[in-house]
C-alpha atoms as a PDB file:
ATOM      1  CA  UNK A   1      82.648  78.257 119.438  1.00  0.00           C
ATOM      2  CA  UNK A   2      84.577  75.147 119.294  1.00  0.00           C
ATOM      3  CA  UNK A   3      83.413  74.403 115.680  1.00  0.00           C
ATOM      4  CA  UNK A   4      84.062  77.893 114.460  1.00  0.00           C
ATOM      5  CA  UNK A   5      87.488  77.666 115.524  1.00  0.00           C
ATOM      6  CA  UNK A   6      88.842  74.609 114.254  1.00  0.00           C
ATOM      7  CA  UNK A   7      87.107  75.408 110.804  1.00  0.00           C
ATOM      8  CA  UNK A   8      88.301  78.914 110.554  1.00  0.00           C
ATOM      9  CA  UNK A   9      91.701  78.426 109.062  1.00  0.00           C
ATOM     10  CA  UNK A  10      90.563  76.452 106.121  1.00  0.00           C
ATOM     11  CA  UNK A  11      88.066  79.608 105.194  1.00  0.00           C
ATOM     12  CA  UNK A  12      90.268  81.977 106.172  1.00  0.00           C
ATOM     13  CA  UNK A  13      91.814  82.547 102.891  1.00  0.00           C
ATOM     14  CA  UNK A  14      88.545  82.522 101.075  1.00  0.00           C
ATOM     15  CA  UNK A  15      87.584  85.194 103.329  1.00  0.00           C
ATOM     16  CA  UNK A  16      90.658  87.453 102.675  1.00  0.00           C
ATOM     17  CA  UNK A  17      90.876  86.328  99.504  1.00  0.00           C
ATOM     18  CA  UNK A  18      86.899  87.413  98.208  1.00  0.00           C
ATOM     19  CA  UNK A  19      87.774  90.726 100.062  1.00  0.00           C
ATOM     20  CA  UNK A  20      91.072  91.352  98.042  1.00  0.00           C
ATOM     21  CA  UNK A  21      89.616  90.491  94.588  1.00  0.00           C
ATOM     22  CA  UNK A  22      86.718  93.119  95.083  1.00  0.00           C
ATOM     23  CA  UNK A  23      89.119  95.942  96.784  1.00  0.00           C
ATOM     24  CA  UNK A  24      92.753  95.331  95.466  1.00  0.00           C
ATOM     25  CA  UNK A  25      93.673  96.735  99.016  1.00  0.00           C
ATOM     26  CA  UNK A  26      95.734  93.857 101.454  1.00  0.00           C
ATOM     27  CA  UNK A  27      94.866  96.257 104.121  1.00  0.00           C
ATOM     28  CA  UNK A  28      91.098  96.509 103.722  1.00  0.00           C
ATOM     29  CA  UNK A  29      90.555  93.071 103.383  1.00  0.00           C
ATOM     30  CA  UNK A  30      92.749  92.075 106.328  1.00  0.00           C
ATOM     31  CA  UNK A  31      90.283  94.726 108.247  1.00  0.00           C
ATOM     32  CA  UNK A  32      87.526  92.672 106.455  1.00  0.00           C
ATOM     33  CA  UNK A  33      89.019  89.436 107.382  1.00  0.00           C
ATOM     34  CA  UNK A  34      89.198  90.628 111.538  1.00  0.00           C
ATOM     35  CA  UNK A  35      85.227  92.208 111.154  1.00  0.00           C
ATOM     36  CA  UNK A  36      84.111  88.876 109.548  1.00  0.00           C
ATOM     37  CA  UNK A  37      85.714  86.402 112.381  1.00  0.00           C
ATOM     38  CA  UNK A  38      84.245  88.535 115.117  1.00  0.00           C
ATOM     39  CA  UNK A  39      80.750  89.156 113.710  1.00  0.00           C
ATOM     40  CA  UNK A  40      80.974  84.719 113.109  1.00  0.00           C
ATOM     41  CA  UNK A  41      82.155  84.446 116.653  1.00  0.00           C
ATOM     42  CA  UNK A  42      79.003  86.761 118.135  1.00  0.00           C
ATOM     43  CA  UNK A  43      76.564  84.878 115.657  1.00  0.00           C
ATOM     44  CA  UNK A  44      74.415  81.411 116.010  1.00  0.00           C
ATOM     45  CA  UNK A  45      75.500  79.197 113.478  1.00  0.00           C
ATOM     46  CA  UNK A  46      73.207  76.509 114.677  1.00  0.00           C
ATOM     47  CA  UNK A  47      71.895  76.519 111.197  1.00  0.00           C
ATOM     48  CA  UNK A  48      74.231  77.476 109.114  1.00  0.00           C
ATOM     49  CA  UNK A  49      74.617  74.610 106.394  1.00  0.00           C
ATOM     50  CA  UNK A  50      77.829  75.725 104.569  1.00  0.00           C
ATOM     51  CA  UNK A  51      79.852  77.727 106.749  1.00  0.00           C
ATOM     52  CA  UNK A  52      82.686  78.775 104.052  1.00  0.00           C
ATOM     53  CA  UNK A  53      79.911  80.153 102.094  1.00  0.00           C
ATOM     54  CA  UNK A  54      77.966  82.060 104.770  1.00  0.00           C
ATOM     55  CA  UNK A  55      81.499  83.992 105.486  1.00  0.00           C
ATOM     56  CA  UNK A  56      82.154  84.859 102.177  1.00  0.00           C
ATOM     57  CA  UNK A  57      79.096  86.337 102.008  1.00  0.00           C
ATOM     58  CA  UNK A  58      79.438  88.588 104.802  1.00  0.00           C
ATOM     59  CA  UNK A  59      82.785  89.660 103.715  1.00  0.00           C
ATOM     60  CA  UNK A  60      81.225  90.373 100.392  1.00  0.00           C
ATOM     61  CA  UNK A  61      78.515  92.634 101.972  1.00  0.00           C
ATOM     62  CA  UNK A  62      81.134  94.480 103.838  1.00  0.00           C
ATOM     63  CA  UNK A  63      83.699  94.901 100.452  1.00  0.00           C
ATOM     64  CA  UNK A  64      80.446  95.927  98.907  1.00  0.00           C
ATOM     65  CA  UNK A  65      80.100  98.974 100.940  1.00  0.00           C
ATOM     66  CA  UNK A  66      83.534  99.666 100.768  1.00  0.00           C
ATOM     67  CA  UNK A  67      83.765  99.488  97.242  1.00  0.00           C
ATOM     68  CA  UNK A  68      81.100 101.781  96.143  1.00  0.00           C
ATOM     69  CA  UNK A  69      82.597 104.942  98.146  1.00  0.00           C
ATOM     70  CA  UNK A  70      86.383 103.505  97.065  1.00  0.00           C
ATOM     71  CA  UNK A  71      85.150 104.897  93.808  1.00  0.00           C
ATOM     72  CA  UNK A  72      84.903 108.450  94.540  1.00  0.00           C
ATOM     73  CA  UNK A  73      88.331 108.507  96.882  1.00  0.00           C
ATOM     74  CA  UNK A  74      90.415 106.753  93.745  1.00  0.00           C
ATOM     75  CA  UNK A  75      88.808 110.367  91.802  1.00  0.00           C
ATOM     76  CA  UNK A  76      91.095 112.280  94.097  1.00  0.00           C
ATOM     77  CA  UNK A  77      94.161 109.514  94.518  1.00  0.00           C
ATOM     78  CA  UNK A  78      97.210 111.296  93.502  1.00  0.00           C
ATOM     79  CA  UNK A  79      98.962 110.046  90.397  1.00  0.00           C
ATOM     80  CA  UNK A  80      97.893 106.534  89.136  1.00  0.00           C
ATOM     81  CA  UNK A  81      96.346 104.272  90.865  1.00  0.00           C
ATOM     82  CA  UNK A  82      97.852  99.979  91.592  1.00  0.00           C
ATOM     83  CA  UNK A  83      96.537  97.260  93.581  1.00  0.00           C
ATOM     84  CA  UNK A  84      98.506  96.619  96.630  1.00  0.00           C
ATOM     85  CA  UNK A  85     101.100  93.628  96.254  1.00  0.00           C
ATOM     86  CA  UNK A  86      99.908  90.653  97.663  1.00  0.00           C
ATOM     87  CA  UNK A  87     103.059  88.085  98.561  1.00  0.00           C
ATOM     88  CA  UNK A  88     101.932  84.800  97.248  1.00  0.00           C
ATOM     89  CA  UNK A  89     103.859  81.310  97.499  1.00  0.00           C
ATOM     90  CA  UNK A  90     106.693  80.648 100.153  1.00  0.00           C
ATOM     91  CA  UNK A  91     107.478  84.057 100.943  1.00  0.00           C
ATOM     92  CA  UNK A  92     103.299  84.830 102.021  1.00  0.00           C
ATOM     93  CA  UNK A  93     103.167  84.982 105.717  1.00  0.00           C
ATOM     94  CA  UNK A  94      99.964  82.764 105.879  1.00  0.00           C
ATOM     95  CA  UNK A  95      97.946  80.269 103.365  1.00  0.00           C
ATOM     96  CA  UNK A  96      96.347  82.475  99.743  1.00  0.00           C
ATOM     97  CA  UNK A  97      94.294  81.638  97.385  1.00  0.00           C
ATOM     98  CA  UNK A  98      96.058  82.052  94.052  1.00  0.00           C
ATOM     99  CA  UNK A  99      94.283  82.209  90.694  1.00  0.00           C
ATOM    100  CA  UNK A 100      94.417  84.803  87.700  1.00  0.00           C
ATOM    101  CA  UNK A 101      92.348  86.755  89.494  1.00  0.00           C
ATOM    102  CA  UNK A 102      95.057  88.149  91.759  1.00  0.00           C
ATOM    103  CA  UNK A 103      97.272  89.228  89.477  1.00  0.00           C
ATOM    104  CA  UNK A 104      98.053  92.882  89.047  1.00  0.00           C
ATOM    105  CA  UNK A 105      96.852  92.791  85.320  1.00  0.00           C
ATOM    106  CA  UNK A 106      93.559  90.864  86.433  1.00  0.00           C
ATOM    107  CA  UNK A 107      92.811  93.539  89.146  1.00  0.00           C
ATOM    108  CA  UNK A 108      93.318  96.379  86.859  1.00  0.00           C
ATOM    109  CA  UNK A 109      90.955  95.134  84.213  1.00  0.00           C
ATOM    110  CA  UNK A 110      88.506  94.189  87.050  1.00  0.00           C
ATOM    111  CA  UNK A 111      88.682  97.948  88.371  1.00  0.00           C
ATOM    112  CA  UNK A 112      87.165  99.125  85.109  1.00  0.00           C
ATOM    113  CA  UNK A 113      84.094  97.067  86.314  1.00  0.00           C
ATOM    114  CA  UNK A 114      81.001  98.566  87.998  1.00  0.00           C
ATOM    115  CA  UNK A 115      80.813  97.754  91.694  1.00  0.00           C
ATOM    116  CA  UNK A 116      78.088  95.823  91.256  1.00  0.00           C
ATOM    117  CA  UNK A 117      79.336  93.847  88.278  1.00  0.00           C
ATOM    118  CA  UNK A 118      82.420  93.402  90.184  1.00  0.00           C
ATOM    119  CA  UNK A 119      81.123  91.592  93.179  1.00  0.00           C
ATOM    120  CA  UNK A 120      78.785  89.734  90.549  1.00  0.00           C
ATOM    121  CA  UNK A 121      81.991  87.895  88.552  1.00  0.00           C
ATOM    122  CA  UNK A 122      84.084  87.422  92.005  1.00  0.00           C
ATOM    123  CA  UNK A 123      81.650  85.712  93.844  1.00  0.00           C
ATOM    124  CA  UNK A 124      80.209  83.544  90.628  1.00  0.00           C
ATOM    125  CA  UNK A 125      83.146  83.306  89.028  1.00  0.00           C
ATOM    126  CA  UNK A 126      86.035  82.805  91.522  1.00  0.00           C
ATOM    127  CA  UNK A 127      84.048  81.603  94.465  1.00  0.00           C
ATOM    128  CA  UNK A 128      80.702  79.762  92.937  1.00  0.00           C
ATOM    129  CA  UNK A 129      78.538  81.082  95.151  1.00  0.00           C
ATOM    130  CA  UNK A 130      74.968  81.095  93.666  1.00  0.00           C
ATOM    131  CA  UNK A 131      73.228  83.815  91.645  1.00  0.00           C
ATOM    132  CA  UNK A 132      70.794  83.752  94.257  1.00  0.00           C
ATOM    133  CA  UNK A 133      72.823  84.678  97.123  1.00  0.00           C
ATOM    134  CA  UNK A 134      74.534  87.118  94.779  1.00  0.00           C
ATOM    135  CA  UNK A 135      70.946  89.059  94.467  1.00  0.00           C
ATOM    136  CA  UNK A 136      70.640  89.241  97.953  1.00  0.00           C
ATOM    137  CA  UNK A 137      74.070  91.080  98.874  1.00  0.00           C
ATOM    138  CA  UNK A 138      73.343  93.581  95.408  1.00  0.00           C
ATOM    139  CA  UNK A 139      69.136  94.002  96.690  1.00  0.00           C
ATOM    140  CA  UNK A 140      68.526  93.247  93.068  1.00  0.00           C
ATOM    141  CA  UNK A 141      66.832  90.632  91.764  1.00  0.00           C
ATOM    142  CA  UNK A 142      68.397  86.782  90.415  1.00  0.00           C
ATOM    143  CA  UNK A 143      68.257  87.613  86.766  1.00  0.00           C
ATOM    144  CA  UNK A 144      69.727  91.090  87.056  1.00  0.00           C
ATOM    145  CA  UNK A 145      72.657  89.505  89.267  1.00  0.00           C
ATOM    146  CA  UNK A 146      73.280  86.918  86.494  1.00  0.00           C
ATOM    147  CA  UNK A 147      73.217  89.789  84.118  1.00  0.00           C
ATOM    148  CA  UNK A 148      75.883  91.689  86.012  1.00  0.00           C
ATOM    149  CA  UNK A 149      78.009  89.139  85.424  1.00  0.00           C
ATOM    150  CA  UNK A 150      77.455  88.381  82.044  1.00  0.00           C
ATOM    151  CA  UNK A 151      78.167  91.938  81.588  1.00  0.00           C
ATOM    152  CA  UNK A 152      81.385  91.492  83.640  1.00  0.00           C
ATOM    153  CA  UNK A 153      82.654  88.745  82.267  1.00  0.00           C
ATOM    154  CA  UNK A 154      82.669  90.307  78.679  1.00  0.00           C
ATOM    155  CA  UNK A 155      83.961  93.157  79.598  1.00  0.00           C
ATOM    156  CA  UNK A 156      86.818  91.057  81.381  1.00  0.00           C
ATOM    157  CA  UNK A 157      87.463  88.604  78.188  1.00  0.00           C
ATOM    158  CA  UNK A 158      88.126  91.950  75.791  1.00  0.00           C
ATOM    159  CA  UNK A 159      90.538  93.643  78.254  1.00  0.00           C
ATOM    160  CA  UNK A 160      92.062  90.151  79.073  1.00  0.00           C
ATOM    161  CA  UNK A 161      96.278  90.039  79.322  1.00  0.00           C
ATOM    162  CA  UNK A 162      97.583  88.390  76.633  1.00  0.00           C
ATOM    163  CA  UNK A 163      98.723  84.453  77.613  1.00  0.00           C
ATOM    164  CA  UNK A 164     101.884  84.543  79.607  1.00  0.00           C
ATOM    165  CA  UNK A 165     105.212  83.230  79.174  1.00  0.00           C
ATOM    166  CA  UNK A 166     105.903  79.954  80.874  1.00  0.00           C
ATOM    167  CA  UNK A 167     106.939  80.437  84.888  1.00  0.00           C
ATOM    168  CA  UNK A 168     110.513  79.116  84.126  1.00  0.00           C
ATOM    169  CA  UNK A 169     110.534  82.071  80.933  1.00  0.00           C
ATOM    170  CA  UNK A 170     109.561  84.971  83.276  1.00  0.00           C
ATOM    171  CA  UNK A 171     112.525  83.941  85.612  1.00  0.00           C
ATOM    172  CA  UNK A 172     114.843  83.983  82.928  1.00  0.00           C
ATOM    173  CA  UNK A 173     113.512  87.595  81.585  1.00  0.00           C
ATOM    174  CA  UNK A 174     113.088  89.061  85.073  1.00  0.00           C
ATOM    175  CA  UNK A 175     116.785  87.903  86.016  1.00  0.00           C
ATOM    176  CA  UNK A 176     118.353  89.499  83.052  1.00  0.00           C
ATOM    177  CA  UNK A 177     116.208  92.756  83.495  1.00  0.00           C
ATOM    178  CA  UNK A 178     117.333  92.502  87.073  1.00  0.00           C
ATOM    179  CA  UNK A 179     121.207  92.317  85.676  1.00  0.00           C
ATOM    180  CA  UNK A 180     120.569  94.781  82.732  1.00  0.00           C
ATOM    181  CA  UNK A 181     119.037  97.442  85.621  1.00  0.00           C
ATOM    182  CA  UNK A 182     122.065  96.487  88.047  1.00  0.00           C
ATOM    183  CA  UNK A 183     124.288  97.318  85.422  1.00  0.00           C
ATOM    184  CA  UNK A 184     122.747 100.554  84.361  1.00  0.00           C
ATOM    185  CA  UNK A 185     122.680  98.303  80.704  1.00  0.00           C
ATOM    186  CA  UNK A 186     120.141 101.003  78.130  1.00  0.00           C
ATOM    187  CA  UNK A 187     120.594  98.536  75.119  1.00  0.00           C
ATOM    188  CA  UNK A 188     120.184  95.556  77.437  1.00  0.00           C
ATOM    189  CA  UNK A 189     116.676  97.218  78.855  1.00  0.00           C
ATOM    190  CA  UNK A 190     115.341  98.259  75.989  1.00  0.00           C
ATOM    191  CA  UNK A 191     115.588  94.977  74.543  1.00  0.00           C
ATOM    192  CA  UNK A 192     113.650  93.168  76.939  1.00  0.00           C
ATOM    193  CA  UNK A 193     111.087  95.937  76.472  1.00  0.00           C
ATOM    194  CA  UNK A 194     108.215  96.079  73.346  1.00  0.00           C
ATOM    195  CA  UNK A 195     107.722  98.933  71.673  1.00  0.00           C
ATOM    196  CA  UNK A 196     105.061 100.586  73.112  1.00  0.00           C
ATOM    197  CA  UNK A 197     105.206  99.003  77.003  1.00  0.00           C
ATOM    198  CA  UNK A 198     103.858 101.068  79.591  1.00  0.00           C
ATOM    199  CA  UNK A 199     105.331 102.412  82.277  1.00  0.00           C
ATOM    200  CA  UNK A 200     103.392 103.103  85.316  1.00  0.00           C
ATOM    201  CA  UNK A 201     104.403 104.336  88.789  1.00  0.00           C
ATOM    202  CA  UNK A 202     102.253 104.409  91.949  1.00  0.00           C
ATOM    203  CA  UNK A 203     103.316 106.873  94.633  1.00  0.00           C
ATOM    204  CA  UNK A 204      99.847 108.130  95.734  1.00  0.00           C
ATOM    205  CA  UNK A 205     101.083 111.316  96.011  1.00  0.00           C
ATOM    206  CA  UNK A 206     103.540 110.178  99.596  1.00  0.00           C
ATOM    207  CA  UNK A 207     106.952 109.933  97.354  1.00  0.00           C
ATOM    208  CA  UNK A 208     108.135 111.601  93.962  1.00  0.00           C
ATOM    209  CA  UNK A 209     106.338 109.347  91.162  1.00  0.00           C
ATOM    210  CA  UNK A 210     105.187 110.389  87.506  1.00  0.00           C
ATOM    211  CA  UNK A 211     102.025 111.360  87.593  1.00  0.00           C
ATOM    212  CA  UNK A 212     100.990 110.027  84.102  1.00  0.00           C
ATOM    213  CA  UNK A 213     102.117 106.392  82.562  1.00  0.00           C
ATOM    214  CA  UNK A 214     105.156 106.355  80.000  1.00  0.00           C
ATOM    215  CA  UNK A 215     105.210 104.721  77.075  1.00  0.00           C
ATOM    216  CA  UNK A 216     107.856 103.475  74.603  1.00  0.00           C
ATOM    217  CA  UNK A 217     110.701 100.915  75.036  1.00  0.00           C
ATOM    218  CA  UNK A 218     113.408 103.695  74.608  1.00  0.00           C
ATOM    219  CA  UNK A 219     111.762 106.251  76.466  1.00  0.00           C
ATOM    220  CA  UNK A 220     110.931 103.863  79.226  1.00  0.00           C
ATOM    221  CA  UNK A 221     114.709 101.883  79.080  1.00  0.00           C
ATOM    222  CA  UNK A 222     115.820 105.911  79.461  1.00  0.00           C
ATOM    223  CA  UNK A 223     113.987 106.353  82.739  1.00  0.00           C
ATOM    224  CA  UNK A 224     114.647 103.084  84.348  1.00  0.00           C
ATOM    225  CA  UNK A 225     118.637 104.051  83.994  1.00  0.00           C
ATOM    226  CA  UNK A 226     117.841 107.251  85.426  1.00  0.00           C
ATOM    227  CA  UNK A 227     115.941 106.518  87.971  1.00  0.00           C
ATOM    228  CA  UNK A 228     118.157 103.407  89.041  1.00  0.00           C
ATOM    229  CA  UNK A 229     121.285 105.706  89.163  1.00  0.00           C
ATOM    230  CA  UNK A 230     119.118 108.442  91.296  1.00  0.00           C
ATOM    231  CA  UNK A 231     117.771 105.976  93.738  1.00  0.00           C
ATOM    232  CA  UNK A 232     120.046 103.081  93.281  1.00  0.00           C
ATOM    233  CA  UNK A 233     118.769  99.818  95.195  1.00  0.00           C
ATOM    234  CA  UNK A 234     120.716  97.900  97.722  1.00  0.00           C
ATOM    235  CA  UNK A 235     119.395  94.188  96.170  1.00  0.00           C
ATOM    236  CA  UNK A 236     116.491  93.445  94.021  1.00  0.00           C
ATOM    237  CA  UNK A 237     114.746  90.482  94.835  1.00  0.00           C
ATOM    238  CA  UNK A 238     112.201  87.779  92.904  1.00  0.00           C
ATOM    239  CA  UNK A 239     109.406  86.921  94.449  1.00  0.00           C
ATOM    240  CA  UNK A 240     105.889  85.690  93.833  1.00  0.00           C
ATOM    241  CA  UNK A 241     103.514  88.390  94.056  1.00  0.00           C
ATOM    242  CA  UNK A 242      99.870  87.308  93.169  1.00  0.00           C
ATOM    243  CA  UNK A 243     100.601  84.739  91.664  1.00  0.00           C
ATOM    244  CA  UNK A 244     103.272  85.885  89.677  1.00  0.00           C
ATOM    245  CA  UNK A 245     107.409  86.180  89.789  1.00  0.00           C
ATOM    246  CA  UNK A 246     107.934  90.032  90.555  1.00  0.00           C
ATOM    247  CA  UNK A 247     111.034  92.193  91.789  1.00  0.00           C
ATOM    248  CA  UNK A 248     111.138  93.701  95.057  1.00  0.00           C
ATOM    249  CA  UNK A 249     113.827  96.794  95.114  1.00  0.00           C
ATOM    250  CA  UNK A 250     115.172  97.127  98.823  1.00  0.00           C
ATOM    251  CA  UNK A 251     117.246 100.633  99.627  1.00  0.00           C
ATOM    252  CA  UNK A 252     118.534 101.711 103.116  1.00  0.00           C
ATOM    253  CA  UNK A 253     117.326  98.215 104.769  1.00  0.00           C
ATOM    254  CA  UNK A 254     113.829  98.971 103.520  1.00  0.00           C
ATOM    255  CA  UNK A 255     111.286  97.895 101.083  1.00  0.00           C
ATOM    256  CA  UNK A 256     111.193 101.066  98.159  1.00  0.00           C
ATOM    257  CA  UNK A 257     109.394  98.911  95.381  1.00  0.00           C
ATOM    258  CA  UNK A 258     107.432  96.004  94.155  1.00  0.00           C
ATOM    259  CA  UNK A 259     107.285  95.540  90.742  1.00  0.00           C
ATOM    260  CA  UNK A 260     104.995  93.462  88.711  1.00  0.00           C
ATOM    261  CA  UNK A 261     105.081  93.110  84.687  1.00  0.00           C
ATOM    262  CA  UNK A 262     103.243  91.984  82.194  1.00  0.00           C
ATOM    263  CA  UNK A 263     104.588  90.050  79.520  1.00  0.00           C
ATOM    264  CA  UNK A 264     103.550  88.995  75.616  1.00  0.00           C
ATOM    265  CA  UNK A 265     105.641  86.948  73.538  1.00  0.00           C
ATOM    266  CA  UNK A 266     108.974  87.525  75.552  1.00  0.00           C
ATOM    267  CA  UNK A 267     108.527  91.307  76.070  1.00  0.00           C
ATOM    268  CA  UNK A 268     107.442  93.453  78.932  1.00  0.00           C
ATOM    269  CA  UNK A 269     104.465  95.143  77.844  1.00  0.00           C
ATOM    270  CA  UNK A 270     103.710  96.791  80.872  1.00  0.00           C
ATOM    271  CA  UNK A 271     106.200  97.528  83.879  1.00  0.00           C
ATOM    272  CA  UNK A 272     103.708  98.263  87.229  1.00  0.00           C
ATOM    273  CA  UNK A 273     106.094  99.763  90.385  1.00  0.00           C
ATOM    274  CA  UNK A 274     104.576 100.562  93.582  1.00  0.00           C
ATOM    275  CA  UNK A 275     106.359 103.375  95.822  1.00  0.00           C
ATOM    276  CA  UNK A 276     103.306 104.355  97.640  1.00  0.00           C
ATOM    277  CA  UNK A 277     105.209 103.627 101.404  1.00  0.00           C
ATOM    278  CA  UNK A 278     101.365 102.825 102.325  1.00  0.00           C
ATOM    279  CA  UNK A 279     100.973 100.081  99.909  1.00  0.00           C
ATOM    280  CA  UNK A 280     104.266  98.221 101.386  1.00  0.00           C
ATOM    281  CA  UNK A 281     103.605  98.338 105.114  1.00  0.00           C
ATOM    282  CA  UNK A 282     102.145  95.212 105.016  1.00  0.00           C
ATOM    283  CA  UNK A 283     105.010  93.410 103.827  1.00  0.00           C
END
């Protein structure tokens, strides 16, 4: 399908991109990504009128089903639970959609959402795709899709992240927390650290990780030094991860970490790593 083809790179990242937002999983929604182009290439599309909305949908439908049982294997995950990194900007091996959305932050308040209420803001909010269609993929009717994300979006606006620190400001903090964790530096960690940041380590039960978030700038400063003496990193890299300037800890030529943060008013008020060697595959 001549058509298909030469169209299929501009949607492409729609596609992915509707399918990460509702999972938080880079390998589910490359899966989704592969199960959408082949179901497009064995369909008629004769009729279709918008094309980049027609595969959204079906990647919705498919994230959908997905998502519902997602909820009862995340019950028995070991450990807490993070997206998986998504590399965004230059170092991203093919085009992304970026928005808040993608963000670690984002896709932690978003997993607090029903399933349902979930694939309600996505597809209104991110991708404008009309309550109607909406109402079709949930089998409920118009007004209870609008509802769904009404409900979302509330829900969304109380748990939002505070507003960021300029891009040029979170390269200047994450360098000196990259020297200050080089250097083994306690006073120099801690005060790049609020108060009561939290600490949280993913390791989904494949590598040693805490099982249960930390909390407290000295008590958190404590561990970092501890843990970057135990398992001390060959280079630490910056690089754009959703959206965002993150550190990528490399030890014995591989990938053992990708770190997000979160930051209000100059401070890291939460500290995300993911060891999970499943969550890194991809990159």
């Amino acid at each position: 399908m001549p058509a298909l083809d030469d169209e299929w790179a501009t949607h492409r990242p729609a596609v992915f991109g509707v399918a990460y937002r509702l999972l938080g999983s880079v390998a589910d929604a490359e899966d989704i990504t592969q199960d959408v182009w082949l179901r497009a290439n064995g369909a008629d599309l004769s009729d279709v009128a918008d094309l980049r909305a027609w595969l959204v949908t079906v990647a919705a439908r498919r994230s959908y089903d997905i998502l519902k049982s997602a909820r009862v294997r995340r019950e028995s995950y070991v450990g807490p639970w993070l997206p998986e990194p998504l590399l965004t900007g230059p170092d991203a091996s093919g085009p992304v959609l970026v928005d808040e959305s993608v963000t670690a932050a984002m896709l932690l308040v978003m997993e607090q959402l029903t399933p349902p209420e979930r694939v309600a803001f996505v597809l209104h909010d991110v991708f404008d795709l009309e309550f109607s269609a909406i109402a079709a993929i949930l089998e409920v009717s118009t007004a209870t899709a609008r509802q769904y994300a009404s409900r979302a979006r509330r829900r969304i606006d109380a748990e939002r992240p505070a507003a960021e620190v300029s891009p040029a400001q979170r390269e200047r903090l994450l360098r000196t927390f990259r020297a200050a964790y080089e250097d083994g530096d306690l006073a120099g960690l801690v005060r790049l650290l609020h108060p009561e940041v939290a600490y949280v380590t993913d390791g989904g039960g494949r590598v040693f990780a805490a099982q249960k978030s930390i909390h407290g700038g000295e008590r958190v400063g404590e561990v970092m030094v501890r843990v970057g003496r135990q398992w001390r990193p060959d280079r630490i890299d910056l690089v754009e991860v959703g959206g965002e300037l993150a550190l990528i800890f490399h030890r014995d030529g591989a990938i053992y970490s990708v770190d997000t943060v979160q930051l209000d008013d100059g401070l890291i008020t939460a500290y995300r790593r993911v060891i999970n060697p499943e969550k890194l595959t991809h990159l």
